[in-house]
Protein backbone atom coordinates (compact mmCIF):
# COMPACT_ATOMS: atom_id res chain seq x y z
CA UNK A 1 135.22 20.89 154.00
CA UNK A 2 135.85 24.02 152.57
CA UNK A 3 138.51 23.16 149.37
CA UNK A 4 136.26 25.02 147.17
CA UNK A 5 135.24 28.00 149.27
CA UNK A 6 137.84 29.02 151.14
CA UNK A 7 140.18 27.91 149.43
CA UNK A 8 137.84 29.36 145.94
CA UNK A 9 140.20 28.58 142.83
CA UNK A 10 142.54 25.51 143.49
CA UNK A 11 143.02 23.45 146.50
CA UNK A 12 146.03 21.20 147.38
CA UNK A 13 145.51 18.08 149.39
CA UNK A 14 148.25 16.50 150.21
CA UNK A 15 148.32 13.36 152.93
CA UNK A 16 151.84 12.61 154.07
CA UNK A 17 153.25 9.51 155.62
CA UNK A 18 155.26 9.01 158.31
CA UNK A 19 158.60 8.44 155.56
CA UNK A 20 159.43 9.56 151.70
CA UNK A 21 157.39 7.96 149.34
CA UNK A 22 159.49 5.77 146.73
CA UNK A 23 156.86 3.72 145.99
CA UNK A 24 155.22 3.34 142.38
CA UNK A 25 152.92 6.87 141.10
CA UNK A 26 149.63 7.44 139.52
CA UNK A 27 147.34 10.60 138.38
CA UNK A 28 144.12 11.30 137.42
CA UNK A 29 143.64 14.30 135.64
CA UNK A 30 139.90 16.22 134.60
CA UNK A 31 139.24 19.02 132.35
CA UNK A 32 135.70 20.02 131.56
CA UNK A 33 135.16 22.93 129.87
CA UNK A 34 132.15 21.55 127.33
CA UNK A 35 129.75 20.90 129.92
CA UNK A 36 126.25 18.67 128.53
CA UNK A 37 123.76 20.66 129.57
CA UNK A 38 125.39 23.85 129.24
CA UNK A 39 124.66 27.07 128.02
CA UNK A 40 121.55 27.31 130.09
CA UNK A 41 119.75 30.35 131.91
CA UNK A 42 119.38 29.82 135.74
CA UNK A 43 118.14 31.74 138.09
CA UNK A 44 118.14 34.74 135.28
CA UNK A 45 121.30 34.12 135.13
CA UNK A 46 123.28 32.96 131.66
CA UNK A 47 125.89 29.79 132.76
CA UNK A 48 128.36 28.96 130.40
CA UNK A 49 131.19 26.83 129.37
CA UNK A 50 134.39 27.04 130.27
CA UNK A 51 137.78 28.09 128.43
CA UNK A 52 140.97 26.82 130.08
CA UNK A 53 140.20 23.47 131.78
CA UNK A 54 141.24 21.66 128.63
CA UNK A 55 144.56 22.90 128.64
CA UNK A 56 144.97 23.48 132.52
CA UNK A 57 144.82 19.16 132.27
CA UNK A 58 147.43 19.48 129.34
CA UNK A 59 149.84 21.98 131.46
CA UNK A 60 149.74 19.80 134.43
CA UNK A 61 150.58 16.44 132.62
CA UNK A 62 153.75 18.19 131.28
CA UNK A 63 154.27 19.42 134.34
CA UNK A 64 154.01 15.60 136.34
CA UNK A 65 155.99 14.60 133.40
CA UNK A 66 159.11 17.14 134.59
CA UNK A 67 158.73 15.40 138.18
CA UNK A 68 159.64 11.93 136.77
CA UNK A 69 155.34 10.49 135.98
CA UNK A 70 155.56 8.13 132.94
CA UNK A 71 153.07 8.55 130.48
CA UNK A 72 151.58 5.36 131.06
CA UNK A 73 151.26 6.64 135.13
CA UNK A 74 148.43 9.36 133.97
CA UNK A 75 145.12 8.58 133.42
CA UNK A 76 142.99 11.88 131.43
CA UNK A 77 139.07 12.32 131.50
CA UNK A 78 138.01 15.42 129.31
CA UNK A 79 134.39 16.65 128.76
CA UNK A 80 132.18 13.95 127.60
CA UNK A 81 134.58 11.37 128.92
CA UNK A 82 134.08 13.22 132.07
CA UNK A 83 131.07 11.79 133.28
CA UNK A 84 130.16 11.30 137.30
CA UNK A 85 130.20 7.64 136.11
CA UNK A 86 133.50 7.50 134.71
CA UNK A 87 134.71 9.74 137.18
CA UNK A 88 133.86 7.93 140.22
CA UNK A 89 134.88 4.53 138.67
CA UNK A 90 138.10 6.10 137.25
CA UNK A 91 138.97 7.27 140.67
CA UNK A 92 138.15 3.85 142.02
CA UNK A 93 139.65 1.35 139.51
CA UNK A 94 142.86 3.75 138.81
CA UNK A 95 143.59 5.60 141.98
CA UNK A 96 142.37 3.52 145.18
CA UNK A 97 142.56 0.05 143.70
CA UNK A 98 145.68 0.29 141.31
CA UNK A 99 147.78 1.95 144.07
CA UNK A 100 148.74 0.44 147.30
CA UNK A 101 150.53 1.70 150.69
CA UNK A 102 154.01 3.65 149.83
CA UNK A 103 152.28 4.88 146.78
CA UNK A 104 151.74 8.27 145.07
CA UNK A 105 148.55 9.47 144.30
CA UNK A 106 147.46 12.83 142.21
CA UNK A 107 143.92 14.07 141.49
CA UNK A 108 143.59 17.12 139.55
CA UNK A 109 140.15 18.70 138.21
CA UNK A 110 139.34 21.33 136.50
CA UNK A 111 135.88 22.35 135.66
CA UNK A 112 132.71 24.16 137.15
CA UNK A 113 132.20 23.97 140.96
CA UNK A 114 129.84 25.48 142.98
CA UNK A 115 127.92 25.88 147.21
CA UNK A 116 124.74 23.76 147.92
CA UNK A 117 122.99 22.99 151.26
CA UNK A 118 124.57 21.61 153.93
CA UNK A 119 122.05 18.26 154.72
CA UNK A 120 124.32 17.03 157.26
CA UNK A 121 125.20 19.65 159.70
CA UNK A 122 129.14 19.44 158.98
CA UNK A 123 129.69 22.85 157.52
CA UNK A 124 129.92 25.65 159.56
CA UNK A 125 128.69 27.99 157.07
CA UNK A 126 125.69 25.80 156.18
CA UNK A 127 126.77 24.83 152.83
CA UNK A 128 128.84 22.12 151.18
CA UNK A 129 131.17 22.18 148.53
CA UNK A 130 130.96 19.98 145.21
CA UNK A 131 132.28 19.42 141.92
CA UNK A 132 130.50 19.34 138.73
CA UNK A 133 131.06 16.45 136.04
CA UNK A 134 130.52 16.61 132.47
CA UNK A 135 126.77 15.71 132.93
CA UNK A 136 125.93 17.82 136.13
CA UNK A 137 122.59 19.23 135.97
CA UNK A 138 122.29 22.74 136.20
CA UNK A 139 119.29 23.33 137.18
CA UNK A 140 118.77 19.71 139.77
CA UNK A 141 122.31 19.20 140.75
CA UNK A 142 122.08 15.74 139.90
CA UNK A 143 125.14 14.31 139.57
CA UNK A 144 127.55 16.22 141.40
CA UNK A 145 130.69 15.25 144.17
CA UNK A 146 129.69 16.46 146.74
CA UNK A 147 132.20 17.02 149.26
CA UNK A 148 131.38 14.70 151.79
CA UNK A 149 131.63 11.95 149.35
CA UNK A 150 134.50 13.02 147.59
CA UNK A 151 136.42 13.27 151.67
CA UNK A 152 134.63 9.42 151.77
CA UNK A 153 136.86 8.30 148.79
CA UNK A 154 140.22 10.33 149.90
CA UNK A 155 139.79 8.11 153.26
CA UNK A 156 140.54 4.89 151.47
CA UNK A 157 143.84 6.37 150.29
CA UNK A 158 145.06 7.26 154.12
CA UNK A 159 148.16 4.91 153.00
CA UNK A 160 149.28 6.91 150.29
CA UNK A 161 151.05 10.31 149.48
CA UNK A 162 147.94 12.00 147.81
CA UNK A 163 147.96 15.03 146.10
CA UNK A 164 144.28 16.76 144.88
CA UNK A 165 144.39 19.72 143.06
CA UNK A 166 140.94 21.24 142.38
CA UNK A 167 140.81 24.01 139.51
CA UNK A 168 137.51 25.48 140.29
CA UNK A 169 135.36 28.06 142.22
CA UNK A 170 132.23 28.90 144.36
CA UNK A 171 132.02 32.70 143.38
CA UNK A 172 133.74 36.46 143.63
CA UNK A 173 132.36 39.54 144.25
CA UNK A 174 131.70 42.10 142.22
CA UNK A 175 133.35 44.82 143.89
CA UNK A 176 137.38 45.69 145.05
CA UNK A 177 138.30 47.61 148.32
CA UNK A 178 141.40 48.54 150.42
CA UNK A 179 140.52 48.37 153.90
CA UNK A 180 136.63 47.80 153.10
CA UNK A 181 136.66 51.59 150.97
CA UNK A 182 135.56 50.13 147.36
CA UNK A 183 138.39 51.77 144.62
CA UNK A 184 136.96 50.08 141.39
CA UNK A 185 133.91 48.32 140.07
CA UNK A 186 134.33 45.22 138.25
CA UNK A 187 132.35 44.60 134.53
CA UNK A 188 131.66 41.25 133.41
CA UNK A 189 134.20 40.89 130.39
CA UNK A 190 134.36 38.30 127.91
CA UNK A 191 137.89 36.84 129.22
CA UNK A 192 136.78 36.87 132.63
CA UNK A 193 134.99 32.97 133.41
CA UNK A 194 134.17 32.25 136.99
CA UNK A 195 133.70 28.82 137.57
CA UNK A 196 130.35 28.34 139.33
CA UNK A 197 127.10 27.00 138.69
CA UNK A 198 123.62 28.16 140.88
CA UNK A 199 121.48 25.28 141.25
CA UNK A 200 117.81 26.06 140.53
CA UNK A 201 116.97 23.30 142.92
CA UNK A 202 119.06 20.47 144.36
CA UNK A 203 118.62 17.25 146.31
CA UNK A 204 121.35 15.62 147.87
CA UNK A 205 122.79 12.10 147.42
CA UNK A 206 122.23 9.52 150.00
CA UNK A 207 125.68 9.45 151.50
CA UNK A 208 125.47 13.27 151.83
CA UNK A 209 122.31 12.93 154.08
CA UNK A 210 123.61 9.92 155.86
CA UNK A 211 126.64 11.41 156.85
CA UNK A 212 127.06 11.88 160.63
CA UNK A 213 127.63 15.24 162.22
CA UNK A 214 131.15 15.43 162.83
CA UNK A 215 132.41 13.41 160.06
CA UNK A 216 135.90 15.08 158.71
CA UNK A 217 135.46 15.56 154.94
CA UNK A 218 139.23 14.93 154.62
CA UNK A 219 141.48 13.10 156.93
CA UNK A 220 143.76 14.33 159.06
CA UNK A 221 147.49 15.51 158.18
CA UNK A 222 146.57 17.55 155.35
CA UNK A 223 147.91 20.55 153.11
CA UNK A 224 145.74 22.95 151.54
CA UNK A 225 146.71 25.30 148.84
CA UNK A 226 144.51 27.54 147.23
CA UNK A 227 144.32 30.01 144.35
CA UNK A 228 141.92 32.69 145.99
CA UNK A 229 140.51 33.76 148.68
CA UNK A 230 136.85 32.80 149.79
CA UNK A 231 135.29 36.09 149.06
CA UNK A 232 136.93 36.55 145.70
CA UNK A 233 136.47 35.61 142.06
CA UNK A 234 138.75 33.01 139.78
CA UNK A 235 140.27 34.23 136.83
CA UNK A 236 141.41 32.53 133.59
CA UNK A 237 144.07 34.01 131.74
CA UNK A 238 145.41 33.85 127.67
CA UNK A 239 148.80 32.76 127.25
CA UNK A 240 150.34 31.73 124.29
CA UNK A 241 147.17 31.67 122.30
CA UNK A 242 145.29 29.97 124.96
CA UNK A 243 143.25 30.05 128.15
CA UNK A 244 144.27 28.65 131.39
CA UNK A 245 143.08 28.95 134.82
CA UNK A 246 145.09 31.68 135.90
CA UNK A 247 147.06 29.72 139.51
CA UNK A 248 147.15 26.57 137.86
CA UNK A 249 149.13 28.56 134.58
CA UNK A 250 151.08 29.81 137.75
CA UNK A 251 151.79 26.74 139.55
CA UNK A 252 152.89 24.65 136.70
CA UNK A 253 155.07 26.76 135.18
CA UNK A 254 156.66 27.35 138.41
CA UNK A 255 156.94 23.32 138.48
CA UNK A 256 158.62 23.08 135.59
CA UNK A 257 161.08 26.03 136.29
CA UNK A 258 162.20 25.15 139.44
CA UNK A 259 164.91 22.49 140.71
CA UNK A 260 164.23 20.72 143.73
CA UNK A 261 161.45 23.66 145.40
CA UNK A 262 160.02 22.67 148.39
CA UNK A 263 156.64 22.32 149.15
CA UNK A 264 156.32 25.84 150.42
CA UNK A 265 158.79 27.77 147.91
CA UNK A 266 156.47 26.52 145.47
CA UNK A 267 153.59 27.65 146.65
CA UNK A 268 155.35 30.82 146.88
CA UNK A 269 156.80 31.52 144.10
CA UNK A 270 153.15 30.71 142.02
CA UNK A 271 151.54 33.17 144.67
CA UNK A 272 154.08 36.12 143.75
CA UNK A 273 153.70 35.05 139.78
CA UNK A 274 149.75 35.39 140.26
CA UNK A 275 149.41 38.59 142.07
CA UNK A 276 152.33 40.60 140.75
CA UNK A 277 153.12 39.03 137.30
CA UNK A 278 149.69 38.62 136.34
CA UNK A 279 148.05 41.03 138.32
CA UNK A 280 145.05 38.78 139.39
CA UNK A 281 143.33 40.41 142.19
CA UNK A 282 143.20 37.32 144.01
CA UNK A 283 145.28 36.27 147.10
CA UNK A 284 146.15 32.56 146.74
CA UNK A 285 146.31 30.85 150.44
CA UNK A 286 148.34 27.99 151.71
CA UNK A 287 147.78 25.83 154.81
CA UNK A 288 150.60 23.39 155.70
CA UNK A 289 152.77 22.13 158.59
CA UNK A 290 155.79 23.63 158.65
CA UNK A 291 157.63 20.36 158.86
CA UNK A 292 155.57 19.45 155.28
CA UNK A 293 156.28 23.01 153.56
CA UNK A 294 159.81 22.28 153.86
CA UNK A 295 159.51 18.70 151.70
CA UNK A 296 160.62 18.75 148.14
CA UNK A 297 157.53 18.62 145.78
CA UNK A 298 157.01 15.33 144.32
CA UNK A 299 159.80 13.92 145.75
CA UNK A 300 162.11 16.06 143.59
CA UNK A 301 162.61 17.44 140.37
CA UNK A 302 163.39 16.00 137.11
CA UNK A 303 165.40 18.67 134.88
CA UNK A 304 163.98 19.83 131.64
CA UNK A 305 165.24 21.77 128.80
CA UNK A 306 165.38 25.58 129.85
CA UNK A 307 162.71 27.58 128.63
CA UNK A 308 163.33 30.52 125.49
CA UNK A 309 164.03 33.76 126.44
CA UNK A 310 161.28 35.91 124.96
CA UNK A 311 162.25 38.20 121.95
CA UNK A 312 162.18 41.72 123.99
CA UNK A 313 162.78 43.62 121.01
CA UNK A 314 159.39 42.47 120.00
CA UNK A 315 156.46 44.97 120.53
CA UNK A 316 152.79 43.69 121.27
CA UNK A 317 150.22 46.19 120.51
CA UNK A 318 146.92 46.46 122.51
CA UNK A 319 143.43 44.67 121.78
CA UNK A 320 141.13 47.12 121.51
CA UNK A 321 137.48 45.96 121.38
CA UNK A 322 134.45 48.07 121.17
CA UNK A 323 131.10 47.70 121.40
CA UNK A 324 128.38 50.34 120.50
CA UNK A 325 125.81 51.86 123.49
CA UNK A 326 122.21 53.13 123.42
CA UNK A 327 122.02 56.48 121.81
CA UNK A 328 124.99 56.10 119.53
CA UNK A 329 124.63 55.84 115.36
CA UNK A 330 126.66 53.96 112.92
CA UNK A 331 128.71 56.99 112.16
CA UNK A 332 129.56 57.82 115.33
CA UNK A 333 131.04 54.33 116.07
CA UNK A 334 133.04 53.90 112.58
CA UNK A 335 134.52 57.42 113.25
CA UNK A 336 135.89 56.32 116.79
CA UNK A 337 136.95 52.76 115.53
CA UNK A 338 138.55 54.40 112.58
CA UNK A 339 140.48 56.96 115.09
CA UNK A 340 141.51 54.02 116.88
CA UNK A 341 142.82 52.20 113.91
CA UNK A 342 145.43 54.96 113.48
CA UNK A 343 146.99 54.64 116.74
CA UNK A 344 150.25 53.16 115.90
CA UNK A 345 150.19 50.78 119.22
CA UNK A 346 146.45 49.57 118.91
CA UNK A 347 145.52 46.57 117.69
CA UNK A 348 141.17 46.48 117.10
CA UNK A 349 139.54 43.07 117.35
CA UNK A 350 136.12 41.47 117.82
CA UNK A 351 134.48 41.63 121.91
CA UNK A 352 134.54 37.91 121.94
CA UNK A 353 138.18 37.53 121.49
CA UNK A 354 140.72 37.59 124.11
CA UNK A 355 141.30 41.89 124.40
CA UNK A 356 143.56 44.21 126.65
CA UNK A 357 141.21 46.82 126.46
CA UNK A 358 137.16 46.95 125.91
CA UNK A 359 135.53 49.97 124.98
CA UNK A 360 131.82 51.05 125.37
CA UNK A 361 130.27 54.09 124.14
CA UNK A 362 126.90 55.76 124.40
CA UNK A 363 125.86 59.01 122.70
CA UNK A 364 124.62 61.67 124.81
CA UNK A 365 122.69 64.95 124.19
CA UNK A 366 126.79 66.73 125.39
CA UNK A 367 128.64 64.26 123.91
CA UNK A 368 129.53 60.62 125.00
CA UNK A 369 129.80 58.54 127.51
CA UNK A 370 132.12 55.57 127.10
CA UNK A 371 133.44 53.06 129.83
CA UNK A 372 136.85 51.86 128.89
CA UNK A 373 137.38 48.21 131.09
CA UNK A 374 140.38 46.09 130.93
CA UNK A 375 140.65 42.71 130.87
CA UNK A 376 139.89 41.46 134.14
CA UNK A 377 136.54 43.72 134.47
CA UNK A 378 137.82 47.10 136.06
CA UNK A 379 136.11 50.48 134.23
CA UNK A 380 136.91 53.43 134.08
CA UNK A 381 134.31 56.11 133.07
CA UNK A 382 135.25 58.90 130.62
CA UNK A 383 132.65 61.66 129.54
CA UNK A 384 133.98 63.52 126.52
CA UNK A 385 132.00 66.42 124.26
CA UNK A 386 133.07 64.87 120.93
CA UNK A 387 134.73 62.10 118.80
CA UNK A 388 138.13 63.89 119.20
CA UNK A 389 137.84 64.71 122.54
CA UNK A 390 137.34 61.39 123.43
CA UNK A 391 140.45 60.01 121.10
CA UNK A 392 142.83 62.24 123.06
CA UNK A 393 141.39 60.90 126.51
CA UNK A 394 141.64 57.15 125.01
CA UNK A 395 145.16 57.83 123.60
CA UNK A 396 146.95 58.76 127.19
CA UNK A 397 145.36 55.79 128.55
CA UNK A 398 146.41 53.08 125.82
CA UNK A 399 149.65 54.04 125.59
CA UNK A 400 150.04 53.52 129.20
CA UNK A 401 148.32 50.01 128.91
CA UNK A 402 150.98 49.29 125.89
CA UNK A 403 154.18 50.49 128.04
CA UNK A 404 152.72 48.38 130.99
CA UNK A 405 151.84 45.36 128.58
CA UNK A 406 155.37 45.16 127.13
CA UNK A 407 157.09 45.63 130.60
CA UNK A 408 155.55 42.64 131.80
CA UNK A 409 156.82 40.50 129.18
CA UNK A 410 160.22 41.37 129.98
CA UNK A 411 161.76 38.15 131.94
CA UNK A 412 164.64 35.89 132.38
CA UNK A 413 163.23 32.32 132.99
CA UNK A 414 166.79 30.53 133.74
CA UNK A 415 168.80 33.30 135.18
CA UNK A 416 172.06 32.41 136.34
CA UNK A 417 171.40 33.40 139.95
CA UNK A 418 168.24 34.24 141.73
CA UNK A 419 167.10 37.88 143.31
CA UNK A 420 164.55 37.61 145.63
CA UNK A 421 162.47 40.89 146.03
CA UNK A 422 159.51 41.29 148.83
CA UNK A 423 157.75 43.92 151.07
CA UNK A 424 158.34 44.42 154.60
CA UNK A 425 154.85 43.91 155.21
CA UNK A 426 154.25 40.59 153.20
CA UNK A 427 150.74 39.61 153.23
CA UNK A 428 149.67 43.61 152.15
CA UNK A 429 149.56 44.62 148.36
CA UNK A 430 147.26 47.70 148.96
CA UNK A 431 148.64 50.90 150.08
CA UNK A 432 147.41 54.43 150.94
CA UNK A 433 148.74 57.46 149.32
CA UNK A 434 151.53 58.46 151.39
CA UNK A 435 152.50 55.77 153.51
CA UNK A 436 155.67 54.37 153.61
CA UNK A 437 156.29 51.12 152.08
CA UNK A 438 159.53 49.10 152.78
CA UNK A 439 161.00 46.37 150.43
CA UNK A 440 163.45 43.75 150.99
CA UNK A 441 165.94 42.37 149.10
CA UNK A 442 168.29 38.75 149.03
CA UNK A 443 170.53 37.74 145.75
CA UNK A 444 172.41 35.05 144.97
CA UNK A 445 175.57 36.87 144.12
CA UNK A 446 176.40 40.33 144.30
CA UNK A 447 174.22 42.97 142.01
CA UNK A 448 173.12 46.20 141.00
CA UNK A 449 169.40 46.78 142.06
CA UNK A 450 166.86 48.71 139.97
CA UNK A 451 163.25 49.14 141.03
CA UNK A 452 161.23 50.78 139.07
CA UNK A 453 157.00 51.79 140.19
CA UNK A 454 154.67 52.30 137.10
CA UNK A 455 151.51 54.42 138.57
CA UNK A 456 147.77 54.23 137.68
CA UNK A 457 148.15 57.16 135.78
CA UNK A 458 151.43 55.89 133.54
CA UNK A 459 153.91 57.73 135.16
CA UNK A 460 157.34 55.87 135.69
CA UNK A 461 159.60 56.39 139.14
CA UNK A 462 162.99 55.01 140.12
CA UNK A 463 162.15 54.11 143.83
CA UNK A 464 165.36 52.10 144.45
CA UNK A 465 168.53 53.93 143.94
CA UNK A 466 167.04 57.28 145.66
CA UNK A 467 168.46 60.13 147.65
CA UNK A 468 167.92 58.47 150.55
CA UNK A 469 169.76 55.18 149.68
CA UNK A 470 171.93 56.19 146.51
CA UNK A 471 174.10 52.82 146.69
CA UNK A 472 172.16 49.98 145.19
CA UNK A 473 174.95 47.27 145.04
CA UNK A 474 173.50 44.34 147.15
């Protein structure tokens, strides 16, 4: 079963039955992000806690709530309630036994998960998938789901409409390409939390081993959704103050939004949010019959007061955090943090807060070397021969990261009709310089189009009017 790995940040499970579901509901929601045993050095490598998963559980019960779930129809575990004990009961007593054919299940965790060996020849690639409770062992494994169990326990529920939605991942890559040519190295960044744990050692369970070849891990008549791809990291994001696992923040404001999506258009509209309002480089995947995609979610929506308008007028600055290199004194530092402290849109804070921007700097026998990496790990290497040299390379590069910062947060959440905007070629967001790229465009009611392209280097462009196509009514 591959709802971790291949489908790497959040997976969708969804069985269907033969007619609508109008029968009674219940959820089970996890959050772990103060795991027992955890921090702990494995491998060489430092595993930590996690930042989001607490309020990823808090998001999606408000979201449940907008679909018509009664309070008393939700059921939350949270870190040290979040045992593999209480989970597997909880699961047990609240989903399979309290529910009954016609009913409506959800399962949502979010937490660490991670790959382990295969014991039972089922997995292609040779590994299986699990989930880590509060009390997983890091270095045994003891005490993980497995995935083979946890398809065991969906089979009791083949009755039921039964949504999963897993909030974790098996790993990412270091590295981004186009086309396999790498275009940007990744640093490990203090907002940046992937959600896997390496095993020192690990023995399976006894249902893992006794599992026949064969054996589906989930039944049949399925929908997967997924956050990432296989091969690439999960992000969490800070919103309002807070972390969140960056598809679920996605998906459940997208839930609450909406009136009466489908399936499919939600799915949608959370994979444009992630990849073009957030940025994330991750691709989020869906698998579904097309019959299913075209169901509303949940049975329907139930409306909600619209959400405020943000205050555009409103400028956020950029978090600048710095940390000193080898080589470089106390004076040297202060005297480039004080430099920065007079740029009228920077903001300086500490390296273990939430940042736009991190800065590194090294002293050099020419000058300095300083690595300036945003907030999902991408650097960017700048060698300067002094303090002021390196201010004036900084400067062009902030305020670009401050135009781009307070673009994004222009947006109408209730417009009173929608525009639709996509490319011709859908499933590509990387392009070479100099090839064409074609857009499409579908709204509501009849309006005046403007597209505007902000390059790497800041520049801005009107693409759409242009002398080619100077009419841009739609």
């Amino acid at each position: 079963m591959k709802f971790i790995v291949k489908l790497s940040l959040v997976c969708w499970i969804i069985f269907i039955s033969g007619l609508p579901c109008f029968g009674a509901r219940r959820a089970l929601l996890v959050g772990i992000s103060d795991y027992r045993a955890l921090p702990d050095v494995v491998k060489g490598r430092m595993l930590s806690d996690l930042r989001g998963p607490i309020n990823d559980v808090k998001a999606m019960e408000q979201a449940l709530l907008a679909y018509g779930f009664k309070k008393s129809e939700i059921k939350v575990l949270t870190n040290q309630w979040a045992t593999r004990e209480r989970l597997e009961g909880s699961f047990r007593d609240w989903l399979t036994d309290g529910t009954g054919q016609g009913d409506t299940v959800v399962f949502y965790f979010s937490g660490h998960g991670t790959q382990v060996k295969d014991f039972n020849g089922d997995e292609k690639d040779g590994l299986d998938e699990v989930l880590c409770p509060y009390d997983t062992d890091p270095k045994t494994g003891n005490n993980t789901i497995v995935d083979d169990e946890f398809g065991s326990w969906l089979r009791r529920l083949h009755d039921r409409t039964v949504v999963v939605i897993v909030d974790s991942c098996y790993s990412g890559d270091a590295i981004r390409g186009i086309r396999g040519v790498t275009v940007s190295r990744l640093e490990s960044v203090a907002t940046r939390r992937i959600k896997n744990i390496s095993f020192a050692s690990y023995n399976p369970p006894p249902i893992c081993r006794g599992l026949a070849r064969g054996v589906t891990d989930v039944p049949p008549g399925v929908v997967f959704m997924g956050a990432s791809m296989e091969w690439q990291p999960a992000f969490e994001i800070r919103r309002h103050g807070s972390f969140y696992g960056g598809f679920t923040f996605g998906l459940t404001a997208k839930m609450r939004e909406l009136v009466n999506p489908t399936y499919g258009e939600l799915f949608d509209r959370a994979k444009h949010m992630v990849m073009d309002g957030m940025r994330l480089p991750q691709t989020p995947v869906m698998f579904a019959d097309a019959r299913v995609a075209k169901r509303p979610a949940f049975g329907g929506k139930v409306y909600e007061s619209p959400i405020p308008k943000p205050d555009i007028e409103k400028r956020e600055k950029v978090l600048v955090a710095m940390e000193p290199g080898e080589g470089g004194g106390d004076q040297d530092f202060w005297a480039i943090r004080k430099a920065l402290s007079r740029l009228d849109f920077v903001r300086l804070c500490q390296s273990s807060d939430f940042f736009d921007r991190l800065l590194q700097v090294e002293k050099k026998s020419d000058g300095f070397s300083a690595k300036l990496i945003n907030r999902i790990g991408d650097v960017e290497y700048l060698n300067t021969s002094s303090v002021d040299d390196l201010i004036q390379k900084l400067k062009k590069r902030l305020e670009y990261a401050y135009t781009v910062k307070n673009l994004s947060r222009i947006t109408n959440p209730r417009p009173p009709f929608r525009i639709h905007l996509w490319l011709q070629d859908e499933d590509r967001r990387d392009f070479w310089v100099g090839e064409r790229i074609g857009f499409k465009v579908k709204s509501e009611r009849d309006a005046y189009i403007l597209i505007i392209n902000v390059d790497t280097e800041g520049n801005f462009h009107i693409i759409f009017p242009n002398k080619y196509q100077k009419e841009n009514l739609v």
